[in-house]
N, C-alpha and C. Protein backbone atom coordinates (compact mmCIF):
# COMPACT_ATOMS: atom_id res chain seq x y z
N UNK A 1 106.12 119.06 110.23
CA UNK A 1 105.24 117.90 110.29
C UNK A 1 105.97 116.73 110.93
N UNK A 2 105.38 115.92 111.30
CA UNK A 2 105.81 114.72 112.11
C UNK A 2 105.54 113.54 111.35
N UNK A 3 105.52 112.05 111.04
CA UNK A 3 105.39 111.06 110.49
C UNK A 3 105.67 109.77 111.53
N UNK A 4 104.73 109.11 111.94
CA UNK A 4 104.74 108.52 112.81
C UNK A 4 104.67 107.07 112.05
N UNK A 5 106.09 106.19 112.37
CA UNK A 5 106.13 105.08 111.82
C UNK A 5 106.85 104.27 112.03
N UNK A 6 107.20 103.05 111.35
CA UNK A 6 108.09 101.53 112.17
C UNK A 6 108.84 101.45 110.84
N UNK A 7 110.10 100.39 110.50
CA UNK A 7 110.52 99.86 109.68
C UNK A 7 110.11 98.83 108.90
N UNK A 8 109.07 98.16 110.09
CA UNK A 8 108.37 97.01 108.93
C UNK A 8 106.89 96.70 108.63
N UNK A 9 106.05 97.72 108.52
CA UNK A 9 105.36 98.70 108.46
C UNK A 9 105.04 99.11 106.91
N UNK A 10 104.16 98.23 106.08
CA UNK A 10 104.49 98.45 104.12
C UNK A 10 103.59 99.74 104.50
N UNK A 11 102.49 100.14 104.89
CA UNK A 11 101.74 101.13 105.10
C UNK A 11 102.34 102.64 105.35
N UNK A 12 103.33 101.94 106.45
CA UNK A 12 103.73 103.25 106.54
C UNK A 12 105.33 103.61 106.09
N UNK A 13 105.77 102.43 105.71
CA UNK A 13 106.64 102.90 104.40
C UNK A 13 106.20 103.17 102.95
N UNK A 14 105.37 103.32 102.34
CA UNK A 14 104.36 104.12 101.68
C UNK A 14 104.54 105.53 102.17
N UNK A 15 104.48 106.02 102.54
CA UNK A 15 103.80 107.35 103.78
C UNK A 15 105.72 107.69 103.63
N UNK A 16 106.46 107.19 104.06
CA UNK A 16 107.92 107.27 104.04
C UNK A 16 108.63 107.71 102.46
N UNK A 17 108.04 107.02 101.93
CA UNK A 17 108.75 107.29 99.99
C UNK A 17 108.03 108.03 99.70
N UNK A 18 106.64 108.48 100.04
CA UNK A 18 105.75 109.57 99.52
C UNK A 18 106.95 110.94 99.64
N UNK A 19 107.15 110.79 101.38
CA UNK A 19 107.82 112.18 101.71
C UNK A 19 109.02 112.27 101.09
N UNK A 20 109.90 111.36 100.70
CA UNK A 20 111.28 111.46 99.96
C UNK A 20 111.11 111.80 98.39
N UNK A 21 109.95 111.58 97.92
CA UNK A 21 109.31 111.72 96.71
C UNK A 21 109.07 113.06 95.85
N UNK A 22 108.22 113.66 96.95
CA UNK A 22 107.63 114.90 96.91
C UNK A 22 108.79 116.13 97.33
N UNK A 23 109.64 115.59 98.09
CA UNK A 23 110.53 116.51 98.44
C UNK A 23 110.51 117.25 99.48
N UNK A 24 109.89 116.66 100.51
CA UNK A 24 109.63 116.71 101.69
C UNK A 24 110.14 116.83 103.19
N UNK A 25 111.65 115.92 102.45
CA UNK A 25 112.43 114.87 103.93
C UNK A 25 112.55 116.04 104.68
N UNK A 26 112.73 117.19 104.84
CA UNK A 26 113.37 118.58 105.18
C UNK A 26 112.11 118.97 106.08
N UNK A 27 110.86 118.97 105.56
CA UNK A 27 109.50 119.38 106.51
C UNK A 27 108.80 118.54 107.36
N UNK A 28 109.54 116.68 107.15
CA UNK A 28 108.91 116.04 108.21
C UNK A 28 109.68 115.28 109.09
N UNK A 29 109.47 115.15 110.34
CA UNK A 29 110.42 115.01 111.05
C UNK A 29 109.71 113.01 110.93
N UNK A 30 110.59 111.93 111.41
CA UNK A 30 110.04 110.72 111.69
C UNK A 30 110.10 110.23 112.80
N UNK A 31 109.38 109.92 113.81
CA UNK A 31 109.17 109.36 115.43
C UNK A 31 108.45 107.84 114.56
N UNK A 32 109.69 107.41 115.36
CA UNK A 32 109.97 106.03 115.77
C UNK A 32 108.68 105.43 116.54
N UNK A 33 108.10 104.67 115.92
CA UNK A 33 107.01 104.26 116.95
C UNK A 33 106.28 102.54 117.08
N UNK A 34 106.06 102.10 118.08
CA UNK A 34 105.25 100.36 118.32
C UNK A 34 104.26 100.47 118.39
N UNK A 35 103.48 100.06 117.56
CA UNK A 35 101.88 100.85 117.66
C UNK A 35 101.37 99.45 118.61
N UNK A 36 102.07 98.21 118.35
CA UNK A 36 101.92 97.22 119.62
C UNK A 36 102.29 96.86 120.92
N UNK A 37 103.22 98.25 121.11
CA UNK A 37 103.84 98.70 122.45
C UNK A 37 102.71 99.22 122.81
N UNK A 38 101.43 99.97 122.35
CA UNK A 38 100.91 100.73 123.24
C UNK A 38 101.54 102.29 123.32
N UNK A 39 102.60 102.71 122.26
CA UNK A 39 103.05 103.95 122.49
C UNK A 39 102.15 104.93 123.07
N UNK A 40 103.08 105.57 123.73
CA UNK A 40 101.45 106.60 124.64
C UNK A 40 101.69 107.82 123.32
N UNK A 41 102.68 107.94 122.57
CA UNK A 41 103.27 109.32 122.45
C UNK A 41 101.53 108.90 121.28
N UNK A 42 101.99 107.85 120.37
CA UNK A 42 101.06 107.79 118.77
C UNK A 42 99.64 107.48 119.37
N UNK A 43 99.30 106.87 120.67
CA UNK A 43 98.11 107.02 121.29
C UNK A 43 97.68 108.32 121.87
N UNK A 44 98.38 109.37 122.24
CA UNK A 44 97.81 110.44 121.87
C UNK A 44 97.41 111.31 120.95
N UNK A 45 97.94 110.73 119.52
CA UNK A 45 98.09 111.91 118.61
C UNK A 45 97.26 110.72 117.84
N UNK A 46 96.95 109.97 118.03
CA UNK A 46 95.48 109.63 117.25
C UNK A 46 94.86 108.13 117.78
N UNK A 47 93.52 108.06 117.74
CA UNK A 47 92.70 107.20 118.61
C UNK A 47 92.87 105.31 117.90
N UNK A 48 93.17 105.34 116.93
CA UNK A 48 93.50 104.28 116.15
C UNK A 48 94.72 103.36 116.75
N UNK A 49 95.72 103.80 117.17
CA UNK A 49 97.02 103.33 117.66
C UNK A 49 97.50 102.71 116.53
N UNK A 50 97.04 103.34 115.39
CA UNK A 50 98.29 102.67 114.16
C UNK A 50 98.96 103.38 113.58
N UNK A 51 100.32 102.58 112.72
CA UNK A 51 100.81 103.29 112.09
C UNK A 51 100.74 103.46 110.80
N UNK A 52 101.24 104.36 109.69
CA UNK A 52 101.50 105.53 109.69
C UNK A 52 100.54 106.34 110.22
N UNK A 53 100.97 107.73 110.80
CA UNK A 53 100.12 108.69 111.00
C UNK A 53 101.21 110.09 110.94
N UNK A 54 100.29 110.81 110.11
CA UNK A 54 101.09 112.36 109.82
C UNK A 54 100.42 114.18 110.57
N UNK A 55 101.06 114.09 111.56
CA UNK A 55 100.80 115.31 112.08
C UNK A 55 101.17 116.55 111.38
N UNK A 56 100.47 117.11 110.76
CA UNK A 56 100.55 118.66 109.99
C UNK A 56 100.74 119.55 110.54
N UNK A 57 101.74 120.76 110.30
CA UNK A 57 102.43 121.88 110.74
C UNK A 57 101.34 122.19 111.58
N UNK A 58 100.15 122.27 111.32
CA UNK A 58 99.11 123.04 112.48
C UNK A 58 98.27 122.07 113.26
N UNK A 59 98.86 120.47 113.34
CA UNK A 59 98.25 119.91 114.44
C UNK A 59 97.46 119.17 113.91
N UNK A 60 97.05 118.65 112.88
CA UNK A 60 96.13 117.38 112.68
C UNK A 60 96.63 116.39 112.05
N UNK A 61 96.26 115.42 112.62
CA UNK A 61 96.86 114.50 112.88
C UNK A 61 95.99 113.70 111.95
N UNK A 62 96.99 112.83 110.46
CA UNK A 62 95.99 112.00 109.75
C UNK A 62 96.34 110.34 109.37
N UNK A 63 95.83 109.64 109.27
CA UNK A 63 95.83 108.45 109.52
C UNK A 63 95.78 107.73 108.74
N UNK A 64 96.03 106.45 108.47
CA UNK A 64 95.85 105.35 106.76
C UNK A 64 96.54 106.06 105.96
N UNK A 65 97.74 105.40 105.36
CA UNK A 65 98.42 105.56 104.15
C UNK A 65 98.11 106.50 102.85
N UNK A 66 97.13 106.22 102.26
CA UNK A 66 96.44 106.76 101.10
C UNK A 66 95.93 108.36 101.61
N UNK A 67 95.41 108.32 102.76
CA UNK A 67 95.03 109.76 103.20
C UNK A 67 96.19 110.45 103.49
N UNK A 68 97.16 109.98 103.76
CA UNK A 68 98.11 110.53 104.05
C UNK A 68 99.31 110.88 102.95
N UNK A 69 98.93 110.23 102.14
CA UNK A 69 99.48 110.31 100.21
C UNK A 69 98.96 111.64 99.90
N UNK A 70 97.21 111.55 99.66
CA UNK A 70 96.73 112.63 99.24
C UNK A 70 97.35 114.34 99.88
N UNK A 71 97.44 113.80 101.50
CA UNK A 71 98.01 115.49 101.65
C UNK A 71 98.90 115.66 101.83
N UNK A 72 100.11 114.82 101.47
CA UNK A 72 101.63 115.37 101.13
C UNK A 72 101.49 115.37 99.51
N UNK A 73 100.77 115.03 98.68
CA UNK A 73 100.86 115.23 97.77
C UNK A 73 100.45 116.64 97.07
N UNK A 74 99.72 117.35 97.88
CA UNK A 74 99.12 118.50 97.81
C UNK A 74 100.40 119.03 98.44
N UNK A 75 101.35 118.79 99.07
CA UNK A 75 102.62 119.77 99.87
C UNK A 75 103.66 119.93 99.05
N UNK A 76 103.49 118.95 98.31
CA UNK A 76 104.94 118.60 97.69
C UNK A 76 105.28 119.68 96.44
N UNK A 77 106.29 118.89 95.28
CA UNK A 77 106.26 120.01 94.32
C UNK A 77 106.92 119.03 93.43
N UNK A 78 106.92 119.40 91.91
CA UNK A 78 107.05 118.28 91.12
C UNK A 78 105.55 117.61 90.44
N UNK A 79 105.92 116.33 89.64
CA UNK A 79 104.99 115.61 89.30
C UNK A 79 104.28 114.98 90.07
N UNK A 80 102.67 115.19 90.10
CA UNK A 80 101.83 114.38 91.16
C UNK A 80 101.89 113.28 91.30
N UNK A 81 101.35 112.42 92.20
CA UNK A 81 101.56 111.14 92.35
C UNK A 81 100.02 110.62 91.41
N UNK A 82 99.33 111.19 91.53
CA UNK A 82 98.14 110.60 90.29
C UNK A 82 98.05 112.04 89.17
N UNK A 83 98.59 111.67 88.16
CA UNK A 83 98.62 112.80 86.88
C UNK A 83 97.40 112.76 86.30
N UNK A 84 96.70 113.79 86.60
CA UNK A 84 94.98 113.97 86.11
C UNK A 84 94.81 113.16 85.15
N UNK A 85 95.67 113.18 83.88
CA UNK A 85 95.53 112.17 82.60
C UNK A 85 95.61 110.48 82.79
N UNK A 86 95.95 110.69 84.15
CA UNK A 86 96.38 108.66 84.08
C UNK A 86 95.21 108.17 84.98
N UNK A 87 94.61 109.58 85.71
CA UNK A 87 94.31 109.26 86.85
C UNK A 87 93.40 107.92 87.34
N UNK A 88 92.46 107.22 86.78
CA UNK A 88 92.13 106.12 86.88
C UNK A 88 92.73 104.54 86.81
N UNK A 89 93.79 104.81 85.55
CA UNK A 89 94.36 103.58 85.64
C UNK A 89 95.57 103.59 86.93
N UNK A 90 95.99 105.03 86.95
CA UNK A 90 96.88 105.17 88.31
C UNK A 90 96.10 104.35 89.64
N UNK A 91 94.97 104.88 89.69
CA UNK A 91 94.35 104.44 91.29
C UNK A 91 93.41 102.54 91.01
N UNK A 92 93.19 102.74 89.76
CA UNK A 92 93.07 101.09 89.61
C UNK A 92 94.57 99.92 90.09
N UNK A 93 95.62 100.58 89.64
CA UNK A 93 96.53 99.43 89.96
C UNK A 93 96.88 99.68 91.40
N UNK A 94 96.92 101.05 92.15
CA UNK A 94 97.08 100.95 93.28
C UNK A 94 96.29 100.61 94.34
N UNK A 95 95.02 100.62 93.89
CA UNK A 95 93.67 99.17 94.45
C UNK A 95 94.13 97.92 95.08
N UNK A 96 95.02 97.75 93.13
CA UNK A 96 95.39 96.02 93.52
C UNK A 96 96.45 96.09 94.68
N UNK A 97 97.31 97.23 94.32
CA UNK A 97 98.89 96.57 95.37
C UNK A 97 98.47 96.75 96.75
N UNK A 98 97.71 97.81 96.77
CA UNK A 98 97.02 97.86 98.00
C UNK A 98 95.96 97.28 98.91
N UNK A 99 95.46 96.36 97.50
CA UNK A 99 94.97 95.27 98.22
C UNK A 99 96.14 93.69 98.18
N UNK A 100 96.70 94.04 98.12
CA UNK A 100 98.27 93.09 97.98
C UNK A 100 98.41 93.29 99.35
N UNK A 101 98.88 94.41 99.68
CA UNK A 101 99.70 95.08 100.76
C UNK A 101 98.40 94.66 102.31
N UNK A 102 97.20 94.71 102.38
CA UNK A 102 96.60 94.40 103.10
C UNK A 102 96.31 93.23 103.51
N UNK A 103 96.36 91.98 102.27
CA UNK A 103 96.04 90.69 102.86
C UNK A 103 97.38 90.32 103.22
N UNK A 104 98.53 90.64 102.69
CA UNK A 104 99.86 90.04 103.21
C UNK A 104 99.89 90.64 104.66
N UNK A 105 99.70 91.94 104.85
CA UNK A 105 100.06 92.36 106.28
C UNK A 105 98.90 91.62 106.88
N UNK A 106 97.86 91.75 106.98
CA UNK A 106 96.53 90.52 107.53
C UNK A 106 97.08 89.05 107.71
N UNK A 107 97.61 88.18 107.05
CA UNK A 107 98.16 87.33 107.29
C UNK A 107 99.36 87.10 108.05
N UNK A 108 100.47 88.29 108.23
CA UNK A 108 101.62 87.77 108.97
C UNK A 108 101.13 88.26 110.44
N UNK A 109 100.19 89.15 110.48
CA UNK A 109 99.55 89.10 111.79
C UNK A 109 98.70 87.89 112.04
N UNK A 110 98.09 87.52 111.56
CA UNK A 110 97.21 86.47 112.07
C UNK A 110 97.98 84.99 112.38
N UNK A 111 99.15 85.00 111.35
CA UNK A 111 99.89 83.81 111.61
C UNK A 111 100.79 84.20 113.35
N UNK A 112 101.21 85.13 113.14
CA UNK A 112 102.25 85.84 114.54
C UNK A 112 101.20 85.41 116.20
N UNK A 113 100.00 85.65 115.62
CA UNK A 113 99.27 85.87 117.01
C UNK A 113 98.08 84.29 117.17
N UNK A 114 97.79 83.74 115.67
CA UNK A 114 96.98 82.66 116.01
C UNK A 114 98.02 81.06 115.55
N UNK A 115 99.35 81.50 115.25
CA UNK A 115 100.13 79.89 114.60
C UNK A 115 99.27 80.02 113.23
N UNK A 116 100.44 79.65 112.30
CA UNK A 116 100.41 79.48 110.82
C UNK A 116 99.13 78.78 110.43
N UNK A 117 99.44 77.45 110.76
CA UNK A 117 98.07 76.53 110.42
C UNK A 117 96.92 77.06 110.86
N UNK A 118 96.49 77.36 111.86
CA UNK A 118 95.20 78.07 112.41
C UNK A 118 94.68 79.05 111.63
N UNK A 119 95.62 80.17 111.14
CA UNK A 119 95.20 81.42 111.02
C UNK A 119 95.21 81.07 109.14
N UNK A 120 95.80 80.21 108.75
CA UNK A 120 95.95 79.38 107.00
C UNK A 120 94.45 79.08 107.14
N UNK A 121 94.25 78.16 107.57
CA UNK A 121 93.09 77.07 107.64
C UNK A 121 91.39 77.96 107.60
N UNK A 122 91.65 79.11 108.91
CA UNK A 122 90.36 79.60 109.18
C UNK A 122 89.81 80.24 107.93
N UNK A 123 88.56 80.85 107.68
CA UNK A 123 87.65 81.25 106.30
C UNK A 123 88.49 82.28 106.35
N UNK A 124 88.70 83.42 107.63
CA UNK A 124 89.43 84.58 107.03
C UNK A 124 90.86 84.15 106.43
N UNK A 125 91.73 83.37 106.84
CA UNK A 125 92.54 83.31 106.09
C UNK A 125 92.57 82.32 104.82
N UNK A 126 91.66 81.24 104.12
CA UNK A 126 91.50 81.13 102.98
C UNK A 126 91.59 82.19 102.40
N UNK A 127 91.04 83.35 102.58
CA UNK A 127 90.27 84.56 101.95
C UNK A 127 91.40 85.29 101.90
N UNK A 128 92.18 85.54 102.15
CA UNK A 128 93.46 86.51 102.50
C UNK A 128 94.36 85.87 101.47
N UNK A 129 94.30 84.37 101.48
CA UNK A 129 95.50 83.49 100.79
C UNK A 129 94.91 83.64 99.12
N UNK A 130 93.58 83.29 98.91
CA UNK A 130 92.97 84.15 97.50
C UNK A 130 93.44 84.96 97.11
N UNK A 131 92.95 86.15 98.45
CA UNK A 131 93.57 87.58 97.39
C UNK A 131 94.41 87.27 97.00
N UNK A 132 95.61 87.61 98.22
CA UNK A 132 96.89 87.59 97.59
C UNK A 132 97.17 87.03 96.52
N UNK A 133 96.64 85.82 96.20
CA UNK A 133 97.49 85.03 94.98
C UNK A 133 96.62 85.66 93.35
N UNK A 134 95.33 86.40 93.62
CA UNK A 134 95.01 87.06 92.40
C UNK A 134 95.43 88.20 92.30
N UNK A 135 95.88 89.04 93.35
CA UNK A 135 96.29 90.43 93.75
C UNK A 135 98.14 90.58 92.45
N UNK A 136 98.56 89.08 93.22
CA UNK A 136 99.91 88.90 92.47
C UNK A 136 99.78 88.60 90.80
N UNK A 137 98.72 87.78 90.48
CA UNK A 137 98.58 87.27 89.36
C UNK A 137 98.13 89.11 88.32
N UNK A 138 97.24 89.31 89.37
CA UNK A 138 96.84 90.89 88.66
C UNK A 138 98.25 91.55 88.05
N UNK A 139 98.82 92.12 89.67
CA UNK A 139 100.03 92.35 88.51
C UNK A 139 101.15 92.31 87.94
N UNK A 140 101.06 90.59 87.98
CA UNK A 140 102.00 90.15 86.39
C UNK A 140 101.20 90.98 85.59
N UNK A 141 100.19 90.69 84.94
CA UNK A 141 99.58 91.33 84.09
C UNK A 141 98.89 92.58 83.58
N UNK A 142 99.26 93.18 84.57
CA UNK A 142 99.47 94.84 84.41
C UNK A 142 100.15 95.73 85.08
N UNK A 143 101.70 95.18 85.22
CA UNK A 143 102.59 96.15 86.31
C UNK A 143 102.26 97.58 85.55
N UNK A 144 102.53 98.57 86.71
CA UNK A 144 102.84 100.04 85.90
C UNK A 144 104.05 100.36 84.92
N UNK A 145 104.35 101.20 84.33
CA UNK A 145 105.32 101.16 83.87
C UNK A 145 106.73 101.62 84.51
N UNK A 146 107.58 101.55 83.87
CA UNK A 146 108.97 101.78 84.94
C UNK A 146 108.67 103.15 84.85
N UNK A 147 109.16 103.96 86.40
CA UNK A 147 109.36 105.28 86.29
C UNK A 147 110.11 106.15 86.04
N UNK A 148 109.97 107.31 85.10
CA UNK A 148 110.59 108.52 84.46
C UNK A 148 111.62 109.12 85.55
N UNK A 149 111.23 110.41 85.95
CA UNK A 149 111.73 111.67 86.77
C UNK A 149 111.31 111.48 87.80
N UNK A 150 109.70 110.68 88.42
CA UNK A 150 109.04 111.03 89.31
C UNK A 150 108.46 109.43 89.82
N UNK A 151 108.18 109.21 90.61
CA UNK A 151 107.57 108.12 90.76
C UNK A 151 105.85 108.41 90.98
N UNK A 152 104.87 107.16 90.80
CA UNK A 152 103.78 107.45 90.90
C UNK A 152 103.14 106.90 91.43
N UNK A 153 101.51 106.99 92.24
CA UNK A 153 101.11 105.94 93.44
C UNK A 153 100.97 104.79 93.18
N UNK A 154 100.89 104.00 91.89
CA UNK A 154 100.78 102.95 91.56
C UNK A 154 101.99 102.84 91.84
N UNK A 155 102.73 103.10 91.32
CA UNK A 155 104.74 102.78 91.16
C UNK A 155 105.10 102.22 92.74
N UNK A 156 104.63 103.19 93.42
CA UNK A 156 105.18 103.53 94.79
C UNK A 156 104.37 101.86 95.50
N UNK A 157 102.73 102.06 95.44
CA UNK A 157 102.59 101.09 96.27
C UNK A 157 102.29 99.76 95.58
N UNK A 158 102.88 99.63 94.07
CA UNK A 158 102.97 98.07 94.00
C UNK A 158 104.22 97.74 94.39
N UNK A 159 105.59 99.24 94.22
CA UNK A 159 107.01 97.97 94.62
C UNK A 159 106.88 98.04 96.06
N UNK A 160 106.16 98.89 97.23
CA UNK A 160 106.45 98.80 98.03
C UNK A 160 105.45 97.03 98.86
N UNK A 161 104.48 96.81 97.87
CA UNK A 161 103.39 95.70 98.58
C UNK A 161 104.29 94.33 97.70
N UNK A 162 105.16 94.28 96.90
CA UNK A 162 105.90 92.93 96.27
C UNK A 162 107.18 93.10 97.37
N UNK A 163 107.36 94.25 97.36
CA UNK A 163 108.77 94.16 98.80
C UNK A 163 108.21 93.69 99.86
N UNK A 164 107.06 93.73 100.58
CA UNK A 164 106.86 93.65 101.91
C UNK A 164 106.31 91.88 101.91
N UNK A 165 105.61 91.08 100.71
CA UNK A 165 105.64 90.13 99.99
C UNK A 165 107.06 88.81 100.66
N UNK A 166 107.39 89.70 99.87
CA UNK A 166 109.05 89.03 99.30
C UNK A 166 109.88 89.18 101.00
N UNK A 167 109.54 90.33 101.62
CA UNK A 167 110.55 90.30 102.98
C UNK A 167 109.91 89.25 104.33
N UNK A 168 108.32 89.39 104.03
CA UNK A 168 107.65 88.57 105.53
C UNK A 168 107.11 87.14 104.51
N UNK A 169 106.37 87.04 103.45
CA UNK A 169 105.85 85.58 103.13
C UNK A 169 106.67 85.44 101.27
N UNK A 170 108.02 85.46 101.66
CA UNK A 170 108.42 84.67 100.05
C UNK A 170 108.49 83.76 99.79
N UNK A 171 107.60 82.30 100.59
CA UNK A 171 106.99 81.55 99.73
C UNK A 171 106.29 81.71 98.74
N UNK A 172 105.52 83.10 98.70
CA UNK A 172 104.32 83.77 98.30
C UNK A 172 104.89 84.05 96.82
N UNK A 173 106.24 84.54 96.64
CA UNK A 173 106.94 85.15 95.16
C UNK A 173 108.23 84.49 95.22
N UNK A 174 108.15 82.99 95.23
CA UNK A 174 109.78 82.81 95.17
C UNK A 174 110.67 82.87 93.77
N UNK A 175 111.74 83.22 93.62
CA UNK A 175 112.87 83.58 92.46
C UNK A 175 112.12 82.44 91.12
N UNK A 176 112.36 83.04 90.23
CA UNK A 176 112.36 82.08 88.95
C UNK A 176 110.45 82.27 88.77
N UNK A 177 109.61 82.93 89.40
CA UNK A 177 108.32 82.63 89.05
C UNK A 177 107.65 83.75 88.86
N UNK A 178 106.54 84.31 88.51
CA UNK A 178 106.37 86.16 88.18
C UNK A 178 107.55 86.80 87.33
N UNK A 179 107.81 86.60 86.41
CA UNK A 179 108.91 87.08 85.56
C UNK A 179 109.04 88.55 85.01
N UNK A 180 107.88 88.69 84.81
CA UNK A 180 107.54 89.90 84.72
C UNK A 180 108.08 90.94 86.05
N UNK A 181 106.96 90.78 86.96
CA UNK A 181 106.82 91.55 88.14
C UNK A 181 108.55 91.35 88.39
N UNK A 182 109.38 90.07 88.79
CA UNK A 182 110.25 90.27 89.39
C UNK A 182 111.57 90.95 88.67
N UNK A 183 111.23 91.03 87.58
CA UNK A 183 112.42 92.25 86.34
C UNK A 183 112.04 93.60 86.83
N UNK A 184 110.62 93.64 86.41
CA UNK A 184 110.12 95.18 86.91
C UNK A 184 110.46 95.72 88.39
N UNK A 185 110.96 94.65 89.66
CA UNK A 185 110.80 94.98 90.77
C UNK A 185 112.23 94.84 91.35
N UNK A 186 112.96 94.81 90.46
CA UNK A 186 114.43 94.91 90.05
C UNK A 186 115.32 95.83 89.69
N UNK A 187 114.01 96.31 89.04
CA UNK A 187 114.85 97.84 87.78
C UNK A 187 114.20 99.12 89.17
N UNK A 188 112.81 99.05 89.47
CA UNK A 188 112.20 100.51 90.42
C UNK A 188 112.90 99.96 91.91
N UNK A 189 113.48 99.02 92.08
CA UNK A 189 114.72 98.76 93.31
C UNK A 189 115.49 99.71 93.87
N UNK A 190 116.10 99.67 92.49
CA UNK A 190 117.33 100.81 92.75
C UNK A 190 116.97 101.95 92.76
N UNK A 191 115.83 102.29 92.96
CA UNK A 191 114.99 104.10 93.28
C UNK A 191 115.84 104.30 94.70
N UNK A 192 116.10 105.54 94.95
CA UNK A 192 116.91 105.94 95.89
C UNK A 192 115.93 105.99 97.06
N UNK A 193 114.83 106.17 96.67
CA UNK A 193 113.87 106.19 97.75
C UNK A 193 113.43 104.84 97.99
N UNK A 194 113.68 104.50 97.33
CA UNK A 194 113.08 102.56 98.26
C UNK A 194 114.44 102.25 98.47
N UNK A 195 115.58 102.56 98.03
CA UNK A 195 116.45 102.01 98.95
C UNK A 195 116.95 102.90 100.01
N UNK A 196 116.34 103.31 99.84
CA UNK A 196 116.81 104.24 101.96
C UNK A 196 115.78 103.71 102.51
N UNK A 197 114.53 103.20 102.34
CA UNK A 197 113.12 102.90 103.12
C UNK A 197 113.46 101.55 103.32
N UNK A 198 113.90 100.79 102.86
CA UNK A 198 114.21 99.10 102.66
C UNK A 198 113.73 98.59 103.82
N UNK A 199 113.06 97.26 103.87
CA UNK A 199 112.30 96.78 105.00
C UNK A 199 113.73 96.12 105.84
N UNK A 200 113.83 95.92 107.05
CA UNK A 200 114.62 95.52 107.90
C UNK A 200 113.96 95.10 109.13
């Protein structure tokens, strides 16, 4: 399999700790890719030009993070990433981080391409600056719990949407505030798999 992705990229570092997770690193290879270069290689292998995208041993090519969770999670071996018994409150908190993870990446694009104030000011970005700040408030108040043996999709994409937070807008979570979240995002740190993925 192939895994088509960038370093700063929360989406498709998601897609990155999935495969180190599941036990994977061995069956997928990773191509380096600018999905704002225009890569021809990830513009052929899917019509979207974004990243992550995971090409499967027999050629299909799948796209968005979460779809791409679901079928390495079916590859893998070990504890699932949603355990039939949790399974709702699992995909409720990964809602929120994932809707964390979308208005923050929505905003450092819109600031990059329209200037801060512009892209702050306009209705879509009021709306982006909302979420985020209930997305965060959400979970102070219901992080997942620290993880066992295995990590889980909540686990995975709230530390990976407070990292990507904290690396492009930490005005957004600065030190001393979220006390909660920032203990909890302290201790699932030192996961060997978020620290080989680490944003740079």
């Amino acid at each position: 399999m192939q895994l088509f992705l960038n370093t700063t990229s929360p989406f498709a570092r998601v897609a990155r700790v999935i495969v180190l997770e599941r036990g994977l690193a061995d069956r997928v290879d990773l191509v380096w890719s600018d999905p704002w270069g225009n890569d021809p290689a990830l513009l052929a292998t899917h019509p979207q030009l974004r990243i992550p995208v995971l090409v499967t041993s027999d050629g299909h090519a799948i796209a968005e993070s979460l779809l791409i969770a679901q079928y390495l999670d079916q590859c893998g071996s070990g504890t699932p990433l949603v355990p039939a018994e949790q399974a709702a409150s699992v995909l409720a908190r990964t809602s929120v981080a994932y809707g964390l993870m979308e208005s923050a990446f929505n905003l450092v694009i819109a600031r990059k391409y329209e200037g801060a104030q512009a892209a702050d000011s306009s209705v879509m970005g009021q709306r982006r600056l909302a979420a985020l700040a209930r997305a965060l408030h959400r979970i102070e108040t219901s992080l997942p719990a620290l993880p066992g043996t295995a990590l889980s999709l909540d686990q995975i994409t709230t530390a990976v949407a407070l990292e990507y937070v904290m690396f492009r807008l930490p005005g957004m979570l600065p030190a001393g505030t979220s006390a909660q979240t920032q203990q909890w995002l302290a201790q699932i740190q030192q996961r060997p798999s978020l620290m080989t993925t680490a944003f740079h």
